[in-house]
Structure formats: C-alpha cells, structure tokens
Protein backbone atom coordinates (compact mmCIF):
# COMPACT_ATOMS: atom_id res chain seq x y z
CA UNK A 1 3.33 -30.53 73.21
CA UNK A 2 5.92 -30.85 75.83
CA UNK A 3 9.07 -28.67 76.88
CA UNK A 4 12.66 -28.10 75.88
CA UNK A 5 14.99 -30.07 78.24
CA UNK A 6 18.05 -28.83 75.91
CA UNK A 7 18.80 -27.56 72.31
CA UNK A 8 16.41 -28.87 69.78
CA UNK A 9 15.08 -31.86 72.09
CA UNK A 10 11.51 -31.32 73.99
CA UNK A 11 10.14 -33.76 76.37
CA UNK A 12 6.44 -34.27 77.68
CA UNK A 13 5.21 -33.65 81.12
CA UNK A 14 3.57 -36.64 82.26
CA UNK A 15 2.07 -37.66 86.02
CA UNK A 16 1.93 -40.66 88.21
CA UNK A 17 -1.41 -41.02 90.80
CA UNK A 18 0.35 -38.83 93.47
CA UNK A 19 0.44 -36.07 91.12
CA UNK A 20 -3.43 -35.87 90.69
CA UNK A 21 -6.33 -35.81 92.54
CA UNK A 22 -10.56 -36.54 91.39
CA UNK A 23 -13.36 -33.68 91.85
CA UNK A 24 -16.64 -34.22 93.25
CA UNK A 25 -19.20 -34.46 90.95
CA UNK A 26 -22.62 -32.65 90.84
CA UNK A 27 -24.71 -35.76 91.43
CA UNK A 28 -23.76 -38.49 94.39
CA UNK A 29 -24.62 -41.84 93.87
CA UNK A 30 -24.85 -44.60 96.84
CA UNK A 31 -21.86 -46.77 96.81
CA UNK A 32 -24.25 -49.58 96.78
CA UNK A 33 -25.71 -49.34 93.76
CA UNK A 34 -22.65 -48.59 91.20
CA UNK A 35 -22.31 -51.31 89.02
CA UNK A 36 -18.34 -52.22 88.80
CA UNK A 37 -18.66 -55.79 86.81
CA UNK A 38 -16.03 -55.98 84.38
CA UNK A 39 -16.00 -57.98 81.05
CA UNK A 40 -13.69 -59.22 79.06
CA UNK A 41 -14.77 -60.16 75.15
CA UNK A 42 -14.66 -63.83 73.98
CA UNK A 43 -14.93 -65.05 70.68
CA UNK A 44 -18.23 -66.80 71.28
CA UNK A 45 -19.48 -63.22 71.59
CA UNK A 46 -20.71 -63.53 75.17
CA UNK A 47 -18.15 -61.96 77.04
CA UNK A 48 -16.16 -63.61 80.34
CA UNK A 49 -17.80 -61.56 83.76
CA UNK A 50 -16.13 -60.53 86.89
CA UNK A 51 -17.97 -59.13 89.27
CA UNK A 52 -14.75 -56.87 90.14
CA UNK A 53 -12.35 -55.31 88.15
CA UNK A 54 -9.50 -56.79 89.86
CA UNK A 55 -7.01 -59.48 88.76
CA UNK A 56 -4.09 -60.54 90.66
CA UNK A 57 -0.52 -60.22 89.16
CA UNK A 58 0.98 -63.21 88.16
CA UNK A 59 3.82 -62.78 90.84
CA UNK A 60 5.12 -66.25 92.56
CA UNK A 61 4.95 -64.39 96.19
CA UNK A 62 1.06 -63.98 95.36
CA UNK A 63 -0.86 -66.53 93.02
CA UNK A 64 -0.71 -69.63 93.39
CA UNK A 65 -3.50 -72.24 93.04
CA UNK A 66 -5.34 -71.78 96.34
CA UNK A 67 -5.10 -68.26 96.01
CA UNK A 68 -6.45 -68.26 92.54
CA UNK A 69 -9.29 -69.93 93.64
CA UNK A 70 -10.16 -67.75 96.63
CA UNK A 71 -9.77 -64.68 94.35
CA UNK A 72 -12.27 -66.14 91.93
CA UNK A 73 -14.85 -67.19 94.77
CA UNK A 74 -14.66 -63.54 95.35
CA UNK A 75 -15.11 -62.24 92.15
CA UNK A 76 -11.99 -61.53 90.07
CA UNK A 77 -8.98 -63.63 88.80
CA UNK A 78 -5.79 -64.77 90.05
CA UNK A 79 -3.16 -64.87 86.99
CA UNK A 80 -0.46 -67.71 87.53
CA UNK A 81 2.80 -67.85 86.58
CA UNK A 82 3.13 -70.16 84.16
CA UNK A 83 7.19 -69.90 84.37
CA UNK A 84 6.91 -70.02 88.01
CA UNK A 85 7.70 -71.83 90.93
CA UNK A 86 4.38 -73.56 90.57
CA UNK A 87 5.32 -74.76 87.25
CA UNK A 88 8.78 -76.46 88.01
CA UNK A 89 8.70 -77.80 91.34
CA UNK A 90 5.50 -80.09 92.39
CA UNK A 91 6.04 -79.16 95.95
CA UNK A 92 6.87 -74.86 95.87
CA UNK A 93 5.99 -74.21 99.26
CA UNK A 94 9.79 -75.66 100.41
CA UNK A 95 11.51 -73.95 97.72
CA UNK A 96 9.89 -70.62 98.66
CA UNK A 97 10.86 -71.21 102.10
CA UNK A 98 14.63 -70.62 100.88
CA UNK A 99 13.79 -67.81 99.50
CA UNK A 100 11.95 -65.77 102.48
CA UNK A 101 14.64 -67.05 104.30
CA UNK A 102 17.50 -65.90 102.29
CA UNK A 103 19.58 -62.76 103.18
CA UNK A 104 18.71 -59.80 101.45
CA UNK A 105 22.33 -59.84 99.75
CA UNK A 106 21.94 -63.25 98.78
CA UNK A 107 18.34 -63.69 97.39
CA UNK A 108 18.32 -62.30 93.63
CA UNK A 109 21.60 -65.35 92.82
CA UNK A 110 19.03 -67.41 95.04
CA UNK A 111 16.38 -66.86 93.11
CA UNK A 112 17.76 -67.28 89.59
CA UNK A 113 19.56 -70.86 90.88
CA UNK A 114 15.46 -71.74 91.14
CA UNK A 115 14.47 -70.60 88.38
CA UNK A 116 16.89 -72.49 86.43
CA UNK A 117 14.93 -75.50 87.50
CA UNK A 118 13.35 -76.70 83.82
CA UNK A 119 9.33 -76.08 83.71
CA UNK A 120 7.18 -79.34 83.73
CA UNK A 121 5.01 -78.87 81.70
CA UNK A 122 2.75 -81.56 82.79
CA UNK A 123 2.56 -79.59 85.79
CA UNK A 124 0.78 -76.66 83.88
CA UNK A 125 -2.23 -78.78 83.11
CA UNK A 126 -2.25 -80.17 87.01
CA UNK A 127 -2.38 -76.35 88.73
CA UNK A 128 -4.94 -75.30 86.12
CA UNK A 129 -7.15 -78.57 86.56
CA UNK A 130 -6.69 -78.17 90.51
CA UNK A 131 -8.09 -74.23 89.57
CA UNK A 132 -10.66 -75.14 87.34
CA UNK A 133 -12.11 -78.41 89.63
CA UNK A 134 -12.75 -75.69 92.24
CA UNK A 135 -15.26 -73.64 90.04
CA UNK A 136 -13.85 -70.55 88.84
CA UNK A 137 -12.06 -68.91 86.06
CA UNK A 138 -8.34 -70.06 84.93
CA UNK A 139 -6.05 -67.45 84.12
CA UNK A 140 -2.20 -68.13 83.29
CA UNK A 141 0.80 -66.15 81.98
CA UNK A 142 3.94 -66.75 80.12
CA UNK A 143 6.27 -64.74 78.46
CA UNK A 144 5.96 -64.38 74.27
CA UNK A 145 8.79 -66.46 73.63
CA UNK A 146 6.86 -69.68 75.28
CA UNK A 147 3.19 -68.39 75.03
CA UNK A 148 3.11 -70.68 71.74
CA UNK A 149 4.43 -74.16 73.23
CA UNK A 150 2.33 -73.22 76.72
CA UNK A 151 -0.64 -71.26 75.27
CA UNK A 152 -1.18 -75.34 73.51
CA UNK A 153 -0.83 -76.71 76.92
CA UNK A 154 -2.82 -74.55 78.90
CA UNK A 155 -6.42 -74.20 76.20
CA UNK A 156 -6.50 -78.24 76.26
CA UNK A 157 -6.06 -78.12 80.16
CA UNK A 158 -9.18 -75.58 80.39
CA UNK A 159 -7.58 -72.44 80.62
CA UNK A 160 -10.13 -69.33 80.68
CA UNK A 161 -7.71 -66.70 80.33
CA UNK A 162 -4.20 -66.72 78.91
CA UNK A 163 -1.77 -63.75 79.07
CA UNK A 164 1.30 -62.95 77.24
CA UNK A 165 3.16 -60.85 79.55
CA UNK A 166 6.79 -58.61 79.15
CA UNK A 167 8.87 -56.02 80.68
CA UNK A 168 7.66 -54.20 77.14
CA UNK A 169 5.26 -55.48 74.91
CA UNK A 170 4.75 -54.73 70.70
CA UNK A 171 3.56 -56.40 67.49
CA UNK A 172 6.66 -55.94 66.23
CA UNK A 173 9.79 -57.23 67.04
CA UNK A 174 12.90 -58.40 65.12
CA UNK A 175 15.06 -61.11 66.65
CA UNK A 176 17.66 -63.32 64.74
CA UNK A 177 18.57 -65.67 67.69
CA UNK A 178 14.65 -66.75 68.07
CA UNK A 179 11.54 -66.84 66.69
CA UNK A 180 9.19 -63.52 67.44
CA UNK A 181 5.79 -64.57 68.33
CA UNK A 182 3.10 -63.91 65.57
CA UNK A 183 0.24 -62.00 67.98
CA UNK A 184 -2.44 -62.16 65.13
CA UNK A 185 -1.77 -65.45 64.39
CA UNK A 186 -1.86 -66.85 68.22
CA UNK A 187 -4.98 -65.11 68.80
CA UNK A 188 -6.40 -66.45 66.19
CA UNK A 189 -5.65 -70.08 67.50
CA UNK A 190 -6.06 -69.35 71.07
CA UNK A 191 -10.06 -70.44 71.38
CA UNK A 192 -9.48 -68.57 74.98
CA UNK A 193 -9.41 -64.35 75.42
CA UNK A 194 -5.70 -63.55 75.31
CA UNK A 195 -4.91 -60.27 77.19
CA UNK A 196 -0.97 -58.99 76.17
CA UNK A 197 1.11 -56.48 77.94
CA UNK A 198 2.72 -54.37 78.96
CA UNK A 199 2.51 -51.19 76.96
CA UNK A 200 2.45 -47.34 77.68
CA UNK A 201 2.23 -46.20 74.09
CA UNK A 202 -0.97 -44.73 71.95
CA UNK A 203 0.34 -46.10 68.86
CA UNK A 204 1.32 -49.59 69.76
CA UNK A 205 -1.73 -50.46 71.96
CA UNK A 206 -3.49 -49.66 68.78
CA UNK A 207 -1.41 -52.39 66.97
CA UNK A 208 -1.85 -54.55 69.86
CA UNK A 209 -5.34 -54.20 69.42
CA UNK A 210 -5.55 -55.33 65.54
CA UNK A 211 -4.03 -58.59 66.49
CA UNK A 212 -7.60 -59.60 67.72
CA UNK A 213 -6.33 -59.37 71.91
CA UNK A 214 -9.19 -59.22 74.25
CA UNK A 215 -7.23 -56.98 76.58
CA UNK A 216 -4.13 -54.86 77.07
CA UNK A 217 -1.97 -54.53 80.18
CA UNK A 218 -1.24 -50.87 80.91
CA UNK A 219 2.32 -50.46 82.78
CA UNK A 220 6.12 -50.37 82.54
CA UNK A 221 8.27 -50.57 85.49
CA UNK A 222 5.71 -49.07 87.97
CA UNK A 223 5.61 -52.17 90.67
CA UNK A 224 6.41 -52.05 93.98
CA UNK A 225 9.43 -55.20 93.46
CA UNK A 226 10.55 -53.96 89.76
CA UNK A 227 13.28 -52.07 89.50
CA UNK A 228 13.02 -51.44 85.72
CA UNK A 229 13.28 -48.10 85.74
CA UNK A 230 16.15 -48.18 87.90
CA UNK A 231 18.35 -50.74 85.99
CA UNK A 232 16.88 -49.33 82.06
CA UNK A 233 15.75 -46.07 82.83
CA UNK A 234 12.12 -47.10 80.90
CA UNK A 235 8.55 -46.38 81.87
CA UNK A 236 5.82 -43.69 81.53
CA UNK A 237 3.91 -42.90 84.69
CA UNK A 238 0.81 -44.72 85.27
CA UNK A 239 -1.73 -41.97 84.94
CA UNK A 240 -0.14 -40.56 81.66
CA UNK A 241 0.18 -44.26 80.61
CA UNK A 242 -3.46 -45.47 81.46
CA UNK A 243 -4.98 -42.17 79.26
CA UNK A 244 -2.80 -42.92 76.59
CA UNK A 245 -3.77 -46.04 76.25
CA UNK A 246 -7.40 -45.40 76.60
CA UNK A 247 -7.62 -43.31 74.10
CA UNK A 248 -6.32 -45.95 71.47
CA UNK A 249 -9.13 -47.84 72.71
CA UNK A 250 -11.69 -45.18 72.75
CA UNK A 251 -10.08 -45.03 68.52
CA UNK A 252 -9.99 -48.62 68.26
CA UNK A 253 -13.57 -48.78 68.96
CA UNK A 254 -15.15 -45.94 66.69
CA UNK A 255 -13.37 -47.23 63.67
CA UNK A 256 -13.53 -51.33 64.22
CA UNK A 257 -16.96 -51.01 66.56
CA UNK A 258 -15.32 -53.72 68.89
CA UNK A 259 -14.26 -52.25 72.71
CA UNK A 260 -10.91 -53.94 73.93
CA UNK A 261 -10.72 -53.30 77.61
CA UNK A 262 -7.29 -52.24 78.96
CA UNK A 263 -5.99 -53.28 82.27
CA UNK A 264 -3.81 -50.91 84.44
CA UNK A 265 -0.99 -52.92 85.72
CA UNK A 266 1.18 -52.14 88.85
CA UNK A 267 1.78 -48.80 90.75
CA UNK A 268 -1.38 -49.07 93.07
CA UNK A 269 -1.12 -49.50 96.82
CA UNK A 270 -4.16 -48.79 97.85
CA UNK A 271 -7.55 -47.84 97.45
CA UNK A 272 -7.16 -43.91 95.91
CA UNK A 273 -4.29 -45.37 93.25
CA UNK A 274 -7.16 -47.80 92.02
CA UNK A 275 -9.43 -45.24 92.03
CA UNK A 276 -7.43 -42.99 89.99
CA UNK A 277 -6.26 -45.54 87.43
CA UNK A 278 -10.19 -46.03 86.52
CA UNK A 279 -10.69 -42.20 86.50
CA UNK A 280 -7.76 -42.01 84.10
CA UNK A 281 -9.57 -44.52 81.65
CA UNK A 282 -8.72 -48.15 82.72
CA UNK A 283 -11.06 -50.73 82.60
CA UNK A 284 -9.89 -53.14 85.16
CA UNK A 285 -7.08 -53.21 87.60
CA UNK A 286 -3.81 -55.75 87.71
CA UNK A 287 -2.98 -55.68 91.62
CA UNK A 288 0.25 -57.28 93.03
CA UNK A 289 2.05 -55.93 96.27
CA UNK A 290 -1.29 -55.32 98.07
CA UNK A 291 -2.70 -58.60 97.17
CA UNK A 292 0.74 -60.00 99.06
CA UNK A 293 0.02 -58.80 102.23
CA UNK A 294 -2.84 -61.26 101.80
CA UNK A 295 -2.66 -64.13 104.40
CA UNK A 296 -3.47 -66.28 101.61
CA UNK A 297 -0.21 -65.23 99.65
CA UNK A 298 2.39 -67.87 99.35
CA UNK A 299 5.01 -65.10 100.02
CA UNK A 300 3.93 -64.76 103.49
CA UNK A 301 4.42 -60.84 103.63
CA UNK A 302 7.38 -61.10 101.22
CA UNK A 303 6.81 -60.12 97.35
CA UNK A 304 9.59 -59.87 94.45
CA UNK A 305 8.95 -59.29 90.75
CA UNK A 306 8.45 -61.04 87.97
CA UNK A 307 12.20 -60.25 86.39
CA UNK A 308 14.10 -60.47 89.34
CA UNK A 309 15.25 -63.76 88.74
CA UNK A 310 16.31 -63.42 85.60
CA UNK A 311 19.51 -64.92 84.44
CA UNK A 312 21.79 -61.94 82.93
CA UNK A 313 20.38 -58.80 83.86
CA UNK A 314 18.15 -59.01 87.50
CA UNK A 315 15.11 -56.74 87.24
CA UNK A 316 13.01 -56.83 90.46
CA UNK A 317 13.96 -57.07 93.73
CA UNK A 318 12.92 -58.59 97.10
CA UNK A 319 10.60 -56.50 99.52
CA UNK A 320 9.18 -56.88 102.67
CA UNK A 321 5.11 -55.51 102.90
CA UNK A 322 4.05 -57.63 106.04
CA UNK A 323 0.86 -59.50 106.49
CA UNK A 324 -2.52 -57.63 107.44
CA UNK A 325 -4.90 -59.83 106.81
CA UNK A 326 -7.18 -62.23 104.70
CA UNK A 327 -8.04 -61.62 101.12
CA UNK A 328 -11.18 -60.77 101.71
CA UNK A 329 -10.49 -58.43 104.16
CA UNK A 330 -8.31 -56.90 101.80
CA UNK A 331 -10.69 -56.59 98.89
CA UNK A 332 -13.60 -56.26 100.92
CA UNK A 333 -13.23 -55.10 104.36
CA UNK A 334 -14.08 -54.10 106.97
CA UNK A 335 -10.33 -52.37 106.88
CA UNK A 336 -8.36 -52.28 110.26
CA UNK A 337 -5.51 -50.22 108.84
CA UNK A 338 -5.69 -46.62 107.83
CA UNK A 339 -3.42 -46.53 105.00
CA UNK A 340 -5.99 -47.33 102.21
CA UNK A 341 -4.57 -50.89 101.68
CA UNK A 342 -7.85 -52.68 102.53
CA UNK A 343 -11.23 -52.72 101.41
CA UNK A 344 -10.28 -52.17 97.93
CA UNK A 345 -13.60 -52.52 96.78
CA UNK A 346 -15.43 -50.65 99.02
CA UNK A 347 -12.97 -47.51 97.81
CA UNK A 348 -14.12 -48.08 94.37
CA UNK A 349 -17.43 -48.04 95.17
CA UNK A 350 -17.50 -44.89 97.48
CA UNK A 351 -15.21 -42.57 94.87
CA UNK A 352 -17.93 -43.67 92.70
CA UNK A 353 -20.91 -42.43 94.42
CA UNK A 354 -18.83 -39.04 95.01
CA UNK A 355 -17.91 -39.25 91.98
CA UNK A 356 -21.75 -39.70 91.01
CA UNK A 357 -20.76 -42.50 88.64
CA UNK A 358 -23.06 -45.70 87.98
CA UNK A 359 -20.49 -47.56 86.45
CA UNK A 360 -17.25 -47.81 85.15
CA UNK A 361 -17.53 -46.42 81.39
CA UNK A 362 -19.23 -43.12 83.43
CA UNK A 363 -16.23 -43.28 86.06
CA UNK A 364 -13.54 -43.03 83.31
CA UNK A 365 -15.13 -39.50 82.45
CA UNK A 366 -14.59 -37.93 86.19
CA UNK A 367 -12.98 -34.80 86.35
CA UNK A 368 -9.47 -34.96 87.09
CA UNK A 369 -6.75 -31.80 88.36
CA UNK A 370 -2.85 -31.85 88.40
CA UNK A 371 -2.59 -31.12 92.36
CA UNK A 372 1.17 -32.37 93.53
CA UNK A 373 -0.09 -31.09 97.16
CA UNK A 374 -3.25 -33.69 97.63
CA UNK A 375 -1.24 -35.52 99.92
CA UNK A 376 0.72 -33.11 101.93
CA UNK A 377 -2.12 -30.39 102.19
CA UNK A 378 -2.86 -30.50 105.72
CA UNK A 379 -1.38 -33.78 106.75
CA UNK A 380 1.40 -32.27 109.08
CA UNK A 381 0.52 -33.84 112.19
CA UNK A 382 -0.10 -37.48 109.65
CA UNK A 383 3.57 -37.16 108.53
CA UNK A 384 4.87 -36.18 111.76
CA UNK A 385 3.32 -39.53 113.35
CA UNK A 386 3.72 -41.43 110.60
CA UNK A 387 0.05 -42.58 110.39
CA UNK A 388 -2.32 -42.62 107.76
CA UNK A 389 -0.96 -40.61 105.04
CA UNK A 390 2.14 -39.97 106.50
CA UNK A 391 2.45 -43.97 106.41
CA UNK A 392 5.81 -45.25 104.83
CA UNK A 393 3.23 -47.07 103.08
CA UNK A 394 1.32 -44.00 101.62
C-alpha cells in the first residue's frame, strides 16, 4: 500500500474533503424524514441523545456559557474550555476585548500573558452550574495532564460530558517530569461519558477504545486557527483520518459488541465538509470556525486555537471569519450566504435524501470517488467573481 517517495521508504496517498466528492444513490429519501440523532453511550446503559450530530469545539472565541446553552436548546453541545478564559477570569468578556483588539503581531505574546492567569477552580463548578440551571447538557474539556484534578471538579458540579483533549492523543505515553494519565483507570471513575482525542491512527483509536471511552475525537492539525502542521509538520487528512478511524470502530464493535462513536474534529467549513466527514464514517461532527461566525460567539468574528497560547512553542494563530449571523441561522437556516457556511443541518439532511440514506449508520456507507476537480469543474465564472465556490471562504 502506498508509493516510493525515495530508496526503500514508501508513503500512503491519503485525501482531505476537497479531494472527494459523494454519488447519488439509487433511492432518494426526503430530507425530512432522515433521522440524524446522535448518541453517545453511558454507563447506565441508556445512552446521552442529541438531536444533531454537532458539538461545538471547545475554543475560547466560541463556547462560552451562554453559547453552550443556546447550542443545547438547539440540539447539540457546546464543549467549554475548562483551561480557558472562562475558567480564570470571573469577568472574560474584558479580557477578550484585549485580545480582538490586539495587533496581529502582538496577539499570540498577548494571549499567553492571559493564559498565565492561574485557573479557579471554583469557577469550573460556577460556568457548569450556570449551564446546567438552564436545562441542557454540560460538556467540558481539559487537557490529560489536569483531566484528573478537573475531571473531580467538574462530575460533582454536574458535568454531562467530559473530554480529554490534545494536539495528539494515545494510551500510552512515557513522561519522567509528570505523571501520564491512566485512561482506563479515569474512565472507570468518571460516572460521566468521557470522549478523548485527538487521533488519526487505526491502531491507537483501537487502544483508545479498550480504555472504556464513550467517544473518540478524529483530527490532527486540520482547524482553521491551528497551525500544527505548519510548526510540527503532523496530521493525516481528515477524510483518510475519519475512515481510519472508523474502521477501528467498525473492529472494536464485532469483537467487544459495544459501538464507540467517533467524532470528526476540525477541517469543516461548511455544509459539504460535514457531509463528507459522515460519508467517510464519522458519527458526529466537532465544529469550531463556523460556529464563530455565530453572533452568539464571544469572539465576535475573531477565532484562535486551542494551542496558540501556549507558553514555549505557539500552535494556533489568530483569524478573522466575520460575523453572519445567529446560531440558529447557522445550524438551521434559512442561509443568506452562498458559501455553504449556514444551514448546517439542513445540508445534512438534503445529502441524505440524495444520498437515499435514513440515517446516519446508512450514510456512512455512501459511495464515495477521488475527484480533485469537484470544485473547479465548471466554476470559472464562480472563481472569477469570487462568489460561491470561488469564495475565499470555499
């Protein structure tokens, strides 16, 4: 499998959404009547229900508690960040103002002066109390080193859904300046579904899996503000990544009878990328960058990622995607823009009836062809305008 890039050393060809395009199917289906609930497994063995497959990235321009609440009145989940502004400052909103203020030269030292700022941890429980007082689901994030101390924190507070979240995620890791985080032994105490990412691998989402997770993140370096792949040279594209990883659950589950859902993380703009991640075998989407052109979004049209303040070696930047309208509108329409960045939902739901899939598990077998010109073939007078898909944004 693959091809020689040089004596003795072969590579493997591997494809991002733009690469790929989804037939037609035989049978049409109307968009109204696909079934796109998603559902993550508890261990009370009735499972946690979202009536879309959508959860918003944990990213401080993007979730914060208001937002997390309007995303689950809609139907999904809104992840915060539980290293976040929201975590060490009890009023963000001014400290966030430096930062969409800040020249473009001087935000990244900006932003890792405020993140210096020590978490409060009695703060954790407040923003997922505020979340949980308004009726919907919980979810949180920290990175492994802390998901022990805060993982404590956040199950007494309520918490519904707890993620341990990294540039790159495994079972195993060897460390002699800190402690490595036991996965089998935190899911085990975690009374919550625990969802741990991010991966690109066959083999170690199948580890990942045998620690008892109820999900996996799918994704490394593919965001719109990470810049991973620029500064390490790491990542797998998304569509190679997402089938990879579905197959270890599609193994997972004929030898241990228990279906872990995996979550494709990062790389989707708009409407087709979703649509293409779910043909490709994902179970549920992790959206960022389009969910901060929300009007709800703290970043107000500004979104950076998750490592770009980080102390030592910066791995995000700061971008600019505007402000198009309310969440909602976003997820459910009725879109005003032609790029694909709005109505989210409605996309699904439409590929689907092409598609002539009645639900998700049927969606992840559509018919998919390598076709680098989908986006190009016929599109001249789109490009030339820049409109549509000839948008920057496309």
């Amino acid at each position: 499998m693959g091809m020689f890039i040089g004596r003795n050393r072969k590579a493997r060809v591997t494809y991002g959404f733009d690469e790929i395009a989804l037939v037609p199917g035989s049978l049409t289906i109307n968009p109204n009547e696909v079934d796109i609930t998603f559902s993550l497994p508890q261990k009370t063995g009735e499972p946690l229900r979202l009536a879309i497959p959508i959860l918003a990235s944990a990213m401080d321009g993007v979730v914060d508690v208001p937002f997390a609440i309007e995303m689950g009145k809609l139907g999904g989940i809104g992840v915060l960040n539980l290293e976040g502004v929201q975590t060490r400052y009890k009023n963000p909103e001014e400290v966030l103002l430096k930062v969409l203020e800040a020249e473009k030269e001087q935000v990244t030292a900006l932003l890792q002066k405020i993140y210096q700022e020590p978490v409060q941890e009695d703060l954790i429980a407040a923003r997922i109390k505020e979340i949980k007082d308004a009726g919907v689901l919980a979810g949180v994030s920290s990175i492994p080193q802390k998901a022990e101390r805060y993982g404590r924190i956040a199950q007494l507070a309520g918490a519904d859904v707890f993620v341990v979240q990294s540039t790159v995620s495994t079972v195993r890791h060897v460390s002699t300046e800190y402690k490595s985080l036991n996965l089998k032994q935190f899911c085990e105490r975690m009374s919550c579904p625990v969802i741990v990412g991010n991966t690109v691998g066959y083999g170690v989402t199948l580890e990942i899996m045998k620690c008892g997770v109820a999900g996996v993140l799918v994704g490394v370096g593919p965001g719109a503000a990470c810049t991973s792949r620029g500064v390490l040279g790491l990542g797998v594209p998304q569509v190679t990544a997402t089938a990879d990883c579905a197959a270890a659950r599609d193994h997972f589950y004929k030898t241990s009878r228990k279906y872990i859902p995996i979550i494709t993380d990062g790389g989707m703009s708009k409407g087709g990328d979703v649509c293409k991640a779910f043909a490709c075998g994902a179970d549920a989407v992790m959206i960022g960058s389009a969910f901060a052109k929300a009007e709800e979004a703290l970043g107000k049209g500004y979104h950076w990622g998750m490592a770009t303040p980080h102390a030592n070696l910066p791995r995000g930047t700061r971008i600019h995607v505007g402000t198009t309208g309310p969440l909602k509108q976003i997820l459910f329409g009725p879109a005003e823009v032609d790029d694909g960045s709005q109505n989210l939902v409605g996309a699904i739901t439409t590929c689907m009836g092409n598609v002539g899939a009645a639900n998700l598990r049927e969606f992840q077998e559509t018919e998919i062809i390598i076709a680098p010109s989908i986006r190009t073939e016929g599109k001249l007078f789109q490009q030339v305008q820049m409109v549509g898909m000839g948008s920057r944004n496309s």
